[in-house]
N, C-alpha and C. Protein backbone atom coordinates (compact mmCIF):
# COMPACT_ATOMS: atom_id res chain seq x y z
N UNK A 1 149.88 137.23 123.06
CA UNK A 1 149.03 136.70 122.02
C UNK A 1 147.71 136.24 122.65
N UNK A 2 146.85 136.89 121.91
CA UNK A 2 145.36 136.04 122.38
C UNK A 2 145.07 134.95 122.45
N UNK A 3 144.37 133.68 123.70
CA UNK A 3 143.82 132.69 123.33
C UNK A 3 142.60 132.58 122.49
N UNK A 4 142.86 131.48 121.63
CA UNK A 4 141.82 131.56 120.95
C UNK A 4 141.08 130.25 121.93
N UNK A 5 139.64 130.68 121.48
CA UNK A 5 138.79 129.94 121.55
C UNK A 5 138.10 128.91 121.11
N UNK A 6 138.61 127.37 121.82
CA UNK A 6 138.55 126.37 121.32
C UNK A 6 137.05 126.02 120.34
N UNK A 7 135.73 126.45 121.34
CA UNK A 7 134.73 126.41 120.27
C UNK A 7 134.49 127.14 118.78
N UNK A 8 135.10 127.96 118.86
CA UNK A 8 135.77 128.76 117.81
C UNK A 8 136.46 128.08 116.15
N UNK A 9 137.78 127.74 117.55
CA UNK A 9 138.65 127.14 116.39
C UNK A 9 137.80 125.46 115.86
N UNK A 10 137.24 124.85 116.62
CA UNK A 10 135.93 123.79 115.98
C UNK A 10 135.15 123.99 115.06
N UNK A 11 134.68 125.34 115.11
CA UNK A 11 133.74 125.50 114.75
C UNK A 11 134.56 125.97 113.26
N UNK A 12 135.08 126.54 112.88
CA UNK A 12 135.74 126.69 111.62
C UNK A 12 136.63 125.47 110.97
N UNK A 13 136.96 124.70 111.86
CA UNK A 13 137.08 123.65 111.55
C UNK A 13 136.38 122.34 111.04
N UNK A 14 135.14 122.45 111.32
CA UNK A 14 134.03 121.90 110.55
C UNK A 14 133.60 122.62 109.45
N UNK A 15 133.56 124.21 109.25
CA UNK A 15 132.67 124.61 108.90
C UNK A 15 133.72 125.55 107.53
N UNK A 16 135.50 125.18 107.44
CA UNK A 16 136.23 125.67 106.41
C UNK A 16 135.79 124.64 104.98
N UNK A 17 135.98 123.85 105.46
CA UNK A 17 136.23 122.97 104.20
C UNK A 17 134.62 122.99 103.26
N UNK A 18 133.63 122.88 104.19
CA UNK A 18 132.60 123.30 103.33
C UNK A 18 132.08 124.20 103.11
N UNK A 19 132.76 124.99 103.59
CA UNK A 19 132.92 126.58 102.55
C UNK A 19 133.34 127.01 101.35
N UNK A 20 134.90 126.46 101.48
CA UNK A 20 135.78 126.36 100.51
C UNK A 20 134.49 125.87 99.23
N UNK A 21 134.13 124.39 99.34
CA UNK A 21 133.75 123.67 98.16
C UNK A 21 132.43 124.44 97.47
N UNK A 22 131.79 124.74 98.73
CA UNK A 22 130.31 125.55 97.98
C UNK A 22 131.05 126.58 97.30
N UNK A 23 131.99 127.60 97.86
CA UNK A 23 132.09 129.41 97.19
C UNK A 23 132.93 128.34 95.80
N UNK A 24 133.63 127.30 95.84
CA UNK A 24 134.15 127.06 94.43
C UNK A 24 133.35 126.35 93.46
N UNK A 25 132.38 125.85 94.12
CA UNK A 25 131.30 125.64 92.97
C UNK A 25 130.28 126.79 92.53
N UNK A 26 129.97 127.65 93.39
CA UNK A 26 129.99 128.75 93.18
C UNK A 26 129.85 129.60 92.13
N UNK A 27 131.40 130.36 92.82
CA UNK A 27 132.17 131.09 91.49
C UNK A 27 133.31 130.47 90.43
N UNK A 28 133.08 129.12 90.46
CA UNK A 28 133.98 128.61 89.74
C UNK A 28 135.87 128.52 89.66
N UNK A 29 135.91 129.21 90.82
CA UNK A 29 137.51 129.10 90.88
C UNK A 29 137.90 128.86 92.37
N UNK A 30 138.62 127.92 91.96
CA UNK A 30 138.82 127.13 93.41
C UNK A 30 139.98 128.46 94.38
N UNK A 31 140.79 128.99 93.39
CA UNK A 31 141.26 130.09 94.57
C UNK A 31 140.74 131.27 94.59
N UNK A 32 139.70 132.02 94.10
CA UNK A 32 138.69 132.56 94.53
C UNK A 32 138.15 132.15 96.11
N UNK A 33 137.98 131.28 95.40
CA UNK A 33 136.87 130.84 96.39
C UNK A 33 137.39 130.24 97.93
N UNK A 34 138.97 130.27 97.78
CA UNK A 34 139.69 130.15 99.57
C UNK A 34 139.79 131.51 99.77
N UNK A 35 139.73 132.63 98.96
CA UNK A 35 139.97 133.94 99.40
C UNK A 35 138.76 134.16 100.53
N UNK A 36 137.69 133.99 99.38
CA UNK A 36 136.24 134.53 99.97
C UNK A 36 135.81 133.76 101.07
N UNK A 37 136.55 132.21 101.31
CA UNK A 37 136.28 131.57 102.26
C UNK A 37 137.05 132.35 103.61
N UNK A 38 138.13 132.99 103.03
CA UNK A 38 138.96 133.47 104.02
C UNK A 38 138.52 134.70 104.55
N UNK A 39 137.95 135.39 104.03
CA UNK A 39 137.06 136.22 104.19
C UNK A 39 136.12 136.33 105.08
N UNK A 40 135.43 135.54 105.21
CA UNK A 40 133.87 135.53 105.47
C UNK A 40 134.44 134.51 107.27
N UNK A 41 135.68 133.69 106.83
CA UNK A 41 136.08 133.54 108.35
C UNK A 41 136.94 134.57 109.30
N UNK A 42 137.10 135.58 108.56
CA UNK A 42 137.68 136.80 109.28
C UNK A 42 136.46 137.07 110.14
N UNK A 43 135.57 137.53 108.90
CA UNK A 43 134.30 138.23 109.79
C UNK A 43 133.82 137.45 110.90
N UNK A 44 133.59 136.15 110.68
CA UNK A 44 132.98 134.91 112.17
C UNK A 44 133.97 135.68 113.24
N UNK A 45 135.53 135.73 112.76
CA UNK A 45 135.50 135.49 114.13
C UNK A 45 135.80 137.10 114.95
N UNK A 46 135.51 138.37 113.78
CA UNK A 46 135.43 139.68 114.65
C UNK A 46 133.69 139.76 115.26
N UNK A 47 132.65 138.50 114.43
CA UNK A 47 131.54 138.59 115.56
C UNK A 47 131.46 138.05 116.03
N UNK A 48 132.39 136.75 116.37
CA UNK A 48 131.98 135.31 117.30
C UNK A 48 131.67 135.65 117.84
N UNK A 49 131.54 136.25 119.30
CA UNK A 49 130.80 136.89 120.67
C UNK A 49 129.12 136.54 120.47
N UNK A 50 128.62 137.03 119.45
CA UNK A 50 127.53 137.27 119.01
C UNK A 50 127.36 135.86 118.15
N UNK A 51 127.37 135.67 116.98
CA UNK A 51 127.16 134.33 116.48
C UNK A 51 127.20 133.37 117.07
N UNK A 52 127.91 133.26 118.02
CA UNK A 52 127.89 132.00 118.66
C UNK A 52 126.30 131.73 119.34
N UNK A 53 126.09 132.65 119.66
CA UNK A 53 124.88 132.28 120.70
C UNK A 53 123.46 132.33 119.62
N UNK A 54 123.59 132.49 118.44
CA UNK A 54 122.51 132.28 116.97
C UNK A 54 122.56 130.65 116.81
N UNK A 55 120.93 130.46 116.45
CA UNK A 55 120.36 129.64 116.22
C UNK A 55 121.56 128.64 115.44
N UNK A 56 121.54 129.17 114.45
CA UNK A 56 122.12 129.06 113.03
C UNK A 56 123.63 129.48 112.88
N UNK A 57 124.77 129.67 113.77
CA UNK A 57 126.12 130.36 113.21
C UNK A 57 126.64 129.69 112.04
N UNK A 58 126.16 128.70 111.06
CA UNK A 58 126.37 128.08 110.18
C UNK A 58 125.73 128.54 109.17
N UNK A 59 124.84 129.45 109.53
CA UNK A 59 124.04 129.55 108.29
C UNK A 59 124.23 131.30 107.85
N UNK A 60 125.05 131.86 108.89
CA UNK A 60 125.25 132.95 108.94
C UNK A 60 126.38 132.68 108.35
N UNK A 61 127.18 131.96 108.99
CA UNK A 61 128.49 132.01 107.96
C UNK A 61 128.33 132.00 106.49
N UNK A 62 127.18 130.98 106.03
CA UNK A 62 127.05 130.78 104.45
C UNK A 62 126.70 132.02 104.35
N UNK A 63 125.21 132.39 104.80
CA UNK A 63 125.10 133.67 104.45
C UNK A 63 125.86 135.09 103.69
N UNK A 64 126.99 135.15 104.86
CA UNK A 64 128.64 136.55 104.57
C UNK A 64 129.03 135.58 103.08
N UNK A 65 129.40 134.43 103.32
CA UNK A 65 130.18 133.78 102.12
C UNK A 65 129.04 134.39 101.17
N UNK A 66 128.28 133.84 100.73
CA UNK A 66 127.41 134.16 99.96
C UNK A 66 127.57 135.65 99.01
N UNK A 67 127.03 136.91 100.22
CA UNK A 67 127.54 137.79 100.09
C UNK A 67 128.82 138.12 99.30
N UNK A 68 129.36 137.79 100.33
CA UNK A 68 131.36 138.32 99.28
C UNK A 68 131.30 137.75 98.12
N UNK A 69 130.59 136.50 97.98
CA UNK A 69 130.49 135.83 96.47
C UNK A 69 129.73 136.31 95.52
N UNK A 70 128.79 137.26 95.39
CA UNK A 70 127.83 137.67 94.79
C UNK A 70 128.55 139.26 94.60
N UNK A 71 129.67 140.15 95.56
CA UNK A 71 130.02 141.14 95.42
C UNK A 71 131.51 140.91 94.75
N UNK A 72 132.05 140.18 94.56
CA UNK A 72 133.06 139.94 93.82
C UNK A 72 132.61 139.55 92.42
N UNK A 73 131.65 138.86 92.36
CA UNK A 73 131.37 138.40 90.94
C UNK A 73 130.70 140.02 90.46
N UNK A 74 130.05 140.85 90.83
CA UNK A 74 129.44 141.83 90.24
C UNK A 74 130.78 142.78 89.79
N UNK A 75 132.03 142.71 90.82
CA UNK A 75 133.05 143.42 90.38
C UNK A 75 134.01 142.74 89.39
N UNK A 76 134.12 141.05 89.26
CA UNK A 76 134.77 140.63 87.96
C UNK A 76 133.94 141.34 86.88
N UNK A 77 132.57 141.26 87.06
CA UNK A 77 131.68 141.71 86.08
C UNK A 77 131.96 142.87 85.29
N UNK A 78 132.59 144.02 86.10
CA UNK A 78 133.00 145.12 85.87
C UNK A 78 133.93 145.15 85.42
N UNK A 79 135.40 144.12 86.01
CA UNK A 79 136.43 144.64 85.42
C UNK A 79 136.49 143.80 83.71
N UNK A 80 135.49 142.64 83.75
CA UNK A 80 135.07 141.94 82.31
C UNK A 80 134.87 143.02 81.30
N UNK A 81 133.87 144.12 81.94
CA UNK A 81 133.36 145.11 80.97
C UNK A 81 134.64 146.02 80.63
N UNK A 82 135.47 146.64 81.96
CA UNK A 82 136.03 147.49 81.41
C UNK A 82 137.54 147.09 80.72
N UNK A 83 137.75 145.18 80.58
CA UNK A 83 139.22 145.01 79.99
C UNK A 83 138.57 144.88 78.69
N UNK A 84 137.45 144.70 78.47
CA UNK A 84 136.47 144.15 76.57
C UNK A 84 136.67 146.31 76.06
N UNK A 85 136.17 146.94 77.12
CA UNK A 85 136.74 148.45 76.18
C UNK A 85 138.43 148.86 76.19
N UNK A 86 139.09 148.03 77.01
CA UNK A 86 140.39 148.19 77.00
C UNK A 86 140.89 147.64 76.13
N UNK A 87 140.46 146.54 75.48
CA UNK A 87 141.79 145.64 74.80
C UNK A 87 141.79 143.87 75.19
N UNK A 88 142.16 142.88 75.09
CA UNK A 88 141.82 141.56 75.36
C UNK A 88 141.99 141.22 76.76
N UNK A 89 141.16 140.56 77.58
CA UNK A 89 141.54 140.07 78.14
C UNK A 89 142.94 139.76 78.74
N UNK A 90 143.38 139.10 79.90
CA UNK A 90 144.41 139.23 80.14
C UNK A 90 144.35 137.39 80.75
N UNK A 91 145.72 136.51 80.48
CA UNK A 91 145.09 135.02 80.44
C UNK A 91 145.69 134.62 81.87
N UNK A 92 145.10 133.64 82.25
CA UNK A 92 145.06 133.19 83.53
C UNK A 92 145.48 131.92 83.30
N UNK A 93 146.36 131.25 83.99
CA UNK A 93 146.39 130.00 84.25
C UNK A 93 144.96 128.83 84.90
N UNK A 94 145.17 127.93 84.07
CA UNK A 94 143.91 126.92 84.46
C UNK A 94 144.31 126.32 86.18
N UNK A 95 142.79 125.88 86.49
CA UNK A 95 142.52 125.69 87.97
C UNK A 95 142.78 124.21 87.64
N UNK A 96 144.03 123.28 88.70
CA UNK A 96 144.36 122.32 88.38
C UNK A 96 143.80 121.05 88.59
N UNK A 97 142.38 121.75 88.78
CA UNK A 97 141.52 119.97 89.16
C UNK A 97 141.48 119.48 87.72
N UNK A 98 140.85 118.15 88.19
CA UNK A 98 140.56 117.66 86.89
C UNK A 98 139.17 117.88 85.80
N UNK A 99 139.40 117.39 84.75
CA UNK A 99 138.47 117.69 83.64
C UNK A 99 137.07 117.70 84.50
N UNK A 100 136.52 116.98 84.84
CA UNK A 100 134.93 116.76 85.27
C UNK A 100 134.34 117.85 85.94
N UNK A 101 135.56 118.12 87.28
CA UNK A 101 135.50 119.08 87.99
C UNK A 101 135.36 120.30 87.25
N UNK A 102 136.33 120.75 86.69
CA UNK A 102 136.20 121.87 86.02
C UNK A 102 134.65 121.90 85.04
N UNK A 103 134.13 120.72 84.13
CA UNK A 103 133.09 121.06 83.38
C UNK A 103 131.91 121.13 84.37
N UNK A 104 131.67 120.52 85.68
CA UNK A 104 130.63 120.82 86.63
C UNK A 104 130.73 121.93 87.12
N UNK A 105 131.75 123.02 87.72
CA UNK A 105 131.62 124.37 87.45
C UNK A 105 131.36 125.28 86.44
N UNK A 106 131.87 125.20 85.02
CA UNK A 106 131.43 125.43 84.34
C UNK A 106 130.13 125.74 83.90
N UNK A 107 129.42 124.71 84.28
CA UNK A 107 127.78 124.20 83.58
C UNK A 107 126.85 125.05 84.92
N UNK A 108 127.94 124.63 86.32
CA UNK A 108 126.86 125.42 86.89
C UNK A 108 127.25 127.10 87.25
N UNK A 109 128.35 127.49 86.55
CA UNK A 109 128.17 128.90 86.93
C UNK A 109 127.72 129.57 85.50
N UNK A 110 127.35 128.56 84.46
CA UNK A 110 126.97 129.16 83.76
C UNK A 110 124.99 129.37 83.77
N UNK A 111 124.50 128.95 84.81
CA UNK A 111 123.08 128.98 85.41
C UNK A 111 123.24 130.68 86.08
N UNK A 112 121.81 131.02 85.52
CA UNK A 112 121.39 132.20 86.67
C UNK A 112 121.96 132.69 87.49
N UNK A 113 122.07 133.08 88.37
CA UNK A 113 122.78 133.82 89.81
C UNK A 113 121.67 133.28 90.75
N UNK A 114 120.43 133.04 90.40
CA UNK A 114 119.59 132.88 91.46
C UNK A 114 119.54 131.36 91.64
N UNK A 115 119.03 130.66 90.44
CA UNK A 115 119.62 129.44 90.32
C UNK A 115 120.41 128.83 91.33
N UNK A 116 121.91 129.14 90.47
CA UNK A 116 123.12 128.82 90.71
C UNK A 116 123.17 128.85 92.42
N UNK A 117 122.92 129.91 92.84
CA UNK A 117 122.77 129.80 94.24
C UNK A 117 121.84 128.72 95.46
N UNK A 118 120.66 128.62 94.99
CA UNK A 118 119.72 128.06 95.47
C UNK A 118 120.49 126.66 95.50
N UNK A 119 120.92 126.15 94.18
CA UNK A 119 121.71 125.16 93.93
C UNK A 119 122.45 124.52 95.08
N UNK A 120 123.69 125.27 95.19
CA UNK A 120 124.94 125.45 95.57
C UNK A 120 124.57 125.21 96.96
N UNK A 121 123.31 126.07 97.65
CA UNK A 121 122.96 125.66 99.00
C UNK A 121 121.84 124.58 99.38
N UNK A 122 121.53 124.26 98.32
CA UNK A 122 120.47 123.10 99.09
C UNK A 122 121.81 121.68 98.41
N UNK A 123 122.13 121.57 97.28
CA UNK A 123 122.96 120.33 96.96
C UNK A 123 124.46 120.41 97.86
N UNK A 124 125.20 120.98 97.78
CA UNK A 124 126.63 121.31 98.07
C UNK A 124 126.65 121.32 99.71
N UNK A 125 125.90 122.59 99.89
CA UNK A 125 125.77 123.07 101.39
C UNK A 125 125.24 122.45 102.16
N UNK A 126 124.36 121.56 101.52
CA UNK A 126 123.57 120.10 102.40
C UNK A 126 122.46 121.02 103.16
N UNK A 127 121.94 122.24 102.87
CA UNK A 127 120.64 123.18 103.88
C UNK A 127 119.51 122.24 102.84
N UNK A 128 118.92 122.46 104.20
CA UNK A 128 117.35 122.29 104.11
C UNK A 128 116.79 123.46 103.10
N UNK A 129 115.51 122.88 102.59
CA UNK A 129 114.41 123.95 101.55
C UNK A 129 114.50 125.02 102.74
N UNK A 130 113.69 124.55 103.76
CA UNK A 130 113.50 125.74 104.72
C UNK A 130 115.01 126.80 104.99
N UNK A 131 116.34 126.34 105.26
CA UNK A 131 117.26 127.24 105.40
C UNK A 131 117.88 127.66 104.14
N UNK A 132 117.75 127.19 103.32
CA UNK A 132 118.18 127.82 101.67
C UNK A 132 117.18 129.12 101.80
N UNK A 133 115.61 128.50 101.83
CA UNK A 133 114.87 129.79 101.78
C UNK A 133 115.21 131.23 102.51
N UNK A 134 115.24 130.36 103.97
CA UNK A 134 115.88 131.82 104.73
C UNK A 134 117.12 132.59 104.32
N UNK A 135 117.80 131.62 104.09
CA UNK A 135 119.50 132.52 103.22
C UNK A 135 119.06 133.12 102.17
N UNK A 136 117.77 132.35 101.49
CA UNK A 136 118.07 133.93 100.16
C UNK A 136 117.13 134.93 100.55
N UNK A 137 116.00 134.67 101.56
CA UNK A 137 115.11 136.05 101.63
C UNK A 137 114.15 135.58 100.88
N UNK A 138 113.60 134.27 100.34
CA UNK A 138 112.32 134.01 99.89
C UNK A 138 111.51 132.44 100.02
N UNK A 139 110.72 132.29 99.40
CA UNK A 139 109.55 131.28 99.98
C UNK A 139 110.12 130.17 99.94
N UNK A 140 109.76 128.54 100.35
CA UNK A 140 110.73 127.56 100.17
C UNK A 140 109.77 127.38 98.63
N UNK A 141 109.16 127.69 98.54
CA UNK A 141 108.57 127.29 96.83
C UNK A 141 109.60 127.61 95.83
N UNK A 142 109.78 129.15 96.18
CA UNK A 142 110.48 129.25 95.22
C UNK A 142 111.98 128.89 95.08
N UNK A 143 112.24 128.24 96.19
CA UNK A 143 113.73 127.54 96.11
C UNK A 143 113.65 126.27 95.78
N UNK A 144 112.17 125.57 95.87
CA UNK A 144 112.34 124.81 94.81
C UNK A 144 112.37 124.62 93.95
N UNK A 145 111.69 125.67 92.66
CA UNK A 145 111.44 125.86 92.03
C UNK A 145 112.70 126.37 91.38
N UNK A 146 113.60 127.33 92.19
CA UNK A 146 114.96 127.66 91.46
C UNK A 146 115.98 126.11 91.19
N UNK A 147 116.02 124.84 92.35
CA UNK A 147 116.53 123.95 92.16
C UNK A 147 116.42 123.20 90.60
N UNK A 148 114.68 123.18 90.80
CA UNK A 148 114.46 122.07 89.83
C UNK A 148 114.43 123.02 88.76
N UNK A 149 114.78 124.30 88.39
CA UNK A 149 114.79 124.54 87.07
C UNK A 149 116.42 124.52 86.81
N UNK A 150 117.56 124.79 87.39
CA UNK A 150 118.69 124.86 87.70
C UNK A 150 119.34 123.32 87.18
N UNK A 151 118.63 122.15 88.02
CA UNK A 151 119.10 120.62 87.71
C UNK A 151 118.47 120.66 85.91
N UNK A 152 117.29 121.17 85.48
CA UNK A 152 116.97 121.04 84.27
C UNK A 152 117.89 121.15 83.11
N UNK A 153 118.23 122.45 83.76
CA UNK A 153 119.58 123.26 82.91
C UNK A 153 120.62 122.56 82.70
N UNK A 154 120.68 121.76 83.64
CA UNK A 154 122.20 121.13 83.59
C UNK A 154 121.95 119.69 82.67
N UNK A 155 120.79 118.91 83.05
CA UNK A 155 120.27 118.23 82.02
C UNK A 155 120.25 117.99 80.62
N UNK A 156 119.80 119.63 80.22
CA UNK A 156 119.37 119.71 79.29
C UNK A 156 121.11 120.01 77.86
N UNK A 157 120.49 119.15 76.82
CA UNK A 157 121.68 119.53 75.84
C UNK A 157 122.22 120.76 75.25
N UNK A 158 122.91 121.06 74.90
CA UNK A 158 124.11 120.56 74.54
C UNK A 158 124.77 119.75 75.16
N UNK A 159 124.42 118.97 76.38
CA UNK A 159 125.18 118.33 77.68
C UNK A 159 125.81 119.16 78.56
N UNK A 160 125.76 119.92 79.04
CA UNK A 160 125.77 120.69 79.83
C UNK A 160 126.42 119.85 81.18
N UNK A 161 125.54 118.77 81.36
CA UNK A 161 126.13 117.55 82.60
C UNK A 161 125.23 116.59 82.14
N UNK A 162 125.51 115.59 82.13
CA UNK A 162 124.76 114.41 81.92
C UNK A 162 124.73 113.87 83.09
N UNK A 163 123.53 112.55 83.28
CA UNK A 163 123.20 112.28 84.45
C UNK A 163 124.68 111.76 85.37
N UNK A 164 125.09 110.65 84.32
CA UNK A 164 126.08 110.32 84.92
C UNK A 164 127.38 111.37 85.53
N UNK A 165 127.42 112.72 85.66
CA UNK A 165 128.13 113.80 86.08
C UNK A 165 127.78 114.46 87.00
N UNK A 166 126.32 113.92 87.31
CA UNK A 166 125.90 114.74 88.49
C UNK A 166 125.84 114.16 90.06
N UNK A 167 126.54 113.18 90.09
CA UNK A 167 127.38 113.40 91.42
C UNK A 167 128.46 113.97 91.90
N UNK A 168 129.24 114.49 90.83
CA UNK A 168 130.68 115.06 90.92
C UNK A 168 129.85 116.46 91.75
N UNK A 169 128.91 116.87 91.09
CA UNK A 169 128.19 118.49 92.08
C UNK A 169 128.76 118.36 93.13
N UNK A 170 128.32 117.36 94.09
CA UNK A 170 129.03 117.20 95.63
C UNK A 170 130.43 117.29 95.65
N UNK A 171 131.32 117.03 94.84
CA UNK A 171 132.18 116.92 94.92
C UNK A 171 133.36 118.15 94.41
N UNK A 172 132.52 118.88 93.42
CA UNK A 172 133.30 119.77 93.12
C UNK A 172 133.80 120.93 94.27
């Protein structure tokens, strides 16, 4: 059996759990979102060799997460389309957090994709304007600009989140 590598196993060890919480605020489902976490720590560690010695192996990790999160949702997307020409839906058991939790995913996966993201990594992920920007590939303007229209959304009524709900974000 291989040794693993203690900086390694640290380093996913800091860096699981706030994975987990961003991909489930995310995509809204908390076991989704250990898959894709599980995922995206496969890949760390077939490149650790290489990541390790990056500026950023934290931000690369969000990065893949990111990814798998944005390519799974385009394929629920699909199989959404093709069970609505099939016939109903098919029902899922509810995700067993509690009420709050669940309506703060809700509210925010019901934001943009671009949004929702920008979100997810400057509040959740705790990145800087500057490393949100670099993870999506654009200006820090416009990641602020995706934030503060994103917090609007959630603001704004029907209640969507009220102020008093928007600390649970961190928490979801």
């Amino acid at each position: 059996m291989a040794e693993v590598d203690p900086e390694l196993e640290a380093f996913i060890g800091r860096e699981s759990p706030r994975l987990v919480g961003m991909l489930a605020l995310y995509v809204g489902d908390r076991g989704l979102a250990e898959e894709l976490a599980q995922e995206a720590l496969i890949r760390l560690c077939q490149h650790w060799p290489r990541v390790r010695r990056m500026e950023r192996p934290g931000g690369w990790l969000t990065r893949v997460a990111m990814n798998l999160a944005r390519s799974s949702w385009r394929r629920r997307g699909a199989e959404r389309r093709a069970q609505t020409r099939s016939g109903p839906p098919v029902l899922t058991t509810a995700d067993p957090d509690v009420a709050t939790t669940l309506a703060v995913r809700q509210a925010v996966a019901a934001l943009p994709e671009r949004q929702r993201r920008a979100l997810v990594l400057r509040y959740y992920a705790q990145r800087s304007v500057a490393e949100v920007a670099l993870d999506m590939g654009c200006a820090e303007g416009t990641v602020k600009s995706l934030t503060h229209k994103a917090i609007a959304a959630l603001r704004r009524p029907p209640g969507l989140l009220q102020d008093h709900h928007e600390e649970e974000i961190a928490s979801a």
